[in-house]
Protein backbone atom coordinates (compact mmCIF):
# COMPACT_ATOMS: atom_id res chain seq x y z
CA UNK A 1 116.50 103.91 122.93
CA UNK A 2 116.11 106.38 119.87
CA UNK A 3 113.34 104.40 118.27
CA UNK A 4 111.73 104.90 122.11
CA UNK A 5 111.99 108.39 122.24
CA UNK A 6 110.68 109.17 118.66
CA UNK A 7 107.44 107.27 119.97
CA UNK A 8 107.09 109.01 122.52
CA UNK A 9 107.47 112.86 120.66
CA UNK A 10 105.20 111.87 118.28
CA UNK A 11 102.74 110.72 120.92
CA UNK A 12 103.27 114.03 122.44
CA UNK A 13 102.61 116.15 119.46
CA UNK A 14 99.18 114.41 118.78
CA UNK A 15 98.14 114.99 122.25
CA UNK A 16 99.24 118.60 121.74
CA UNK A 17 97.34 118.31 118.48
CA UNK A 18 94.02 116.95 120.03
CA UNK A 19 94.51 119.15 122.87
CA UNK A 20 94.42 122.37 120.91
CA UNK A 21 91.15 121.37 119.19
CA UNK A 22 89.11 120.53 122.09
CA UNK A 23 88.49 123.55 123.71
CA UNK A 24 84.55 123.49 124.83
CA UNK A 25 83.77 122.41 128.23
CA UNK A 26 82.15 118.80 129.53
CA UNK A 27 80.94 117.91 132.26
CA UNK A 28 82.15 114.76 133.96
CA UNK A 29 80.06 112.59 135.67
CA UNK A 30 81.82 110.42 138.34
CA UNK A 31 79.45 108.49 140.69
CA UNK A 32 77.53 111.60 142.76
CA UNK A 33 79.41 114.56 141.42
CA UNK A 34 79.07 116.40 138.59
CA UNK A 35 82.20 118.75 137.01
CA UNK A 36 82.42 120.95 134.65
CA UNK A 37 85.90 121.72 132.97
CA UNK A 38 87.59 122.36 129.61
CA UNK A 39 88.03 119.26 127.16
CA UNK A 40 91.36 120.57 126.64
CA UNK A 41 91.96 120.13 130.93
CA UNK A 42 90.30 116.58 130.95
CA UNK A 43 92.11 115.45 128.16
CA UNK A 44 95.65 116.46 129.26
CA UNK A 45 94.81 114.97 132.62
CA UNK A 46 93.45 111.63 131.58
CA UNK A 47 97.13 111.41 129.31
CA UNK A 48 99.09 112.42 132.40
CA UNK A 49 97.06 109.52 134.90
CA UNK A 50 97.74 106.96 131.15
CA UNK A 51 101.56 107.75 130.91
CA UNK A 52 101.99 107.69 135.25
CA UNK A 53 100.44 104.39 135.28
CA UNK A 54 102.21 102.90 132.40
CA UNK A 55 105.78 104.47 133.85
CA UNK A 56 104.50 102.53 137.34
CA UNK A 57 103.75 99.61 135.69
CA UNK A 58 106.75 99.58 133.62
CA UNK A 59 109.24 100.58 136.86
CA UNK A 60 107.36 97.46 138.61
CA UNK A 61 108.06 94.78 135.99
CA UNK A 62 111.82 95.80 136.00
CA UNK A 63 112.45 95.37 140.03
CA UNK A 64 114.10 92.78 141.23
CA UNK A 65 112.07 90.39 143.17
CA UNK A 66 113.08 89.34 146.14
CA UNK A 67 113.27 85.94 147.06
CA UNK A 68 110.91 84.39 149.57
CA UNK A 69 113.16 82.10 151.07
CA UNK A 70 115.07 83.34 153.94
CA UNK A 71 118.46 83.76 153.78
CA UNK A 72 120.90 81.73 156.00
């Protein structure tokens, strides 16, 4: 669990990294709409959606299954 969490603060600090050198703004194109935001705001969330989908797909591997026979 300690290699785990070292992983995960070092991921952390080069988002942070990244993060604080991307400051000018983009614009996002996503099918008919156009937005304009700070690189530093896309970035952080396009790592939050990354780490919520991994944690989701993670928390779904690890649930039981249940079984499709019905119990008597």
């Amino acid at each position: 669990m300690q290699t785990k969490s070292i992983i995960i603060g070092i991921i952390a600090l080069m988002v942070l990294v990244i993060l604080i050198q991307n400051s000018e703004t983009a614009i996002v194109q996503v099918l008919f709409w156009s937005i304009s935001m700070p690189l530093l705001v896309l970035i952080l969330v396009t790592a939050f959606l990354g780490f919520a989908l991994g944690y989701l797909i993670c928390s779904m591997q690890n649930r039981p299954r249940r079984s499709s026979k019905p119990q008597v």
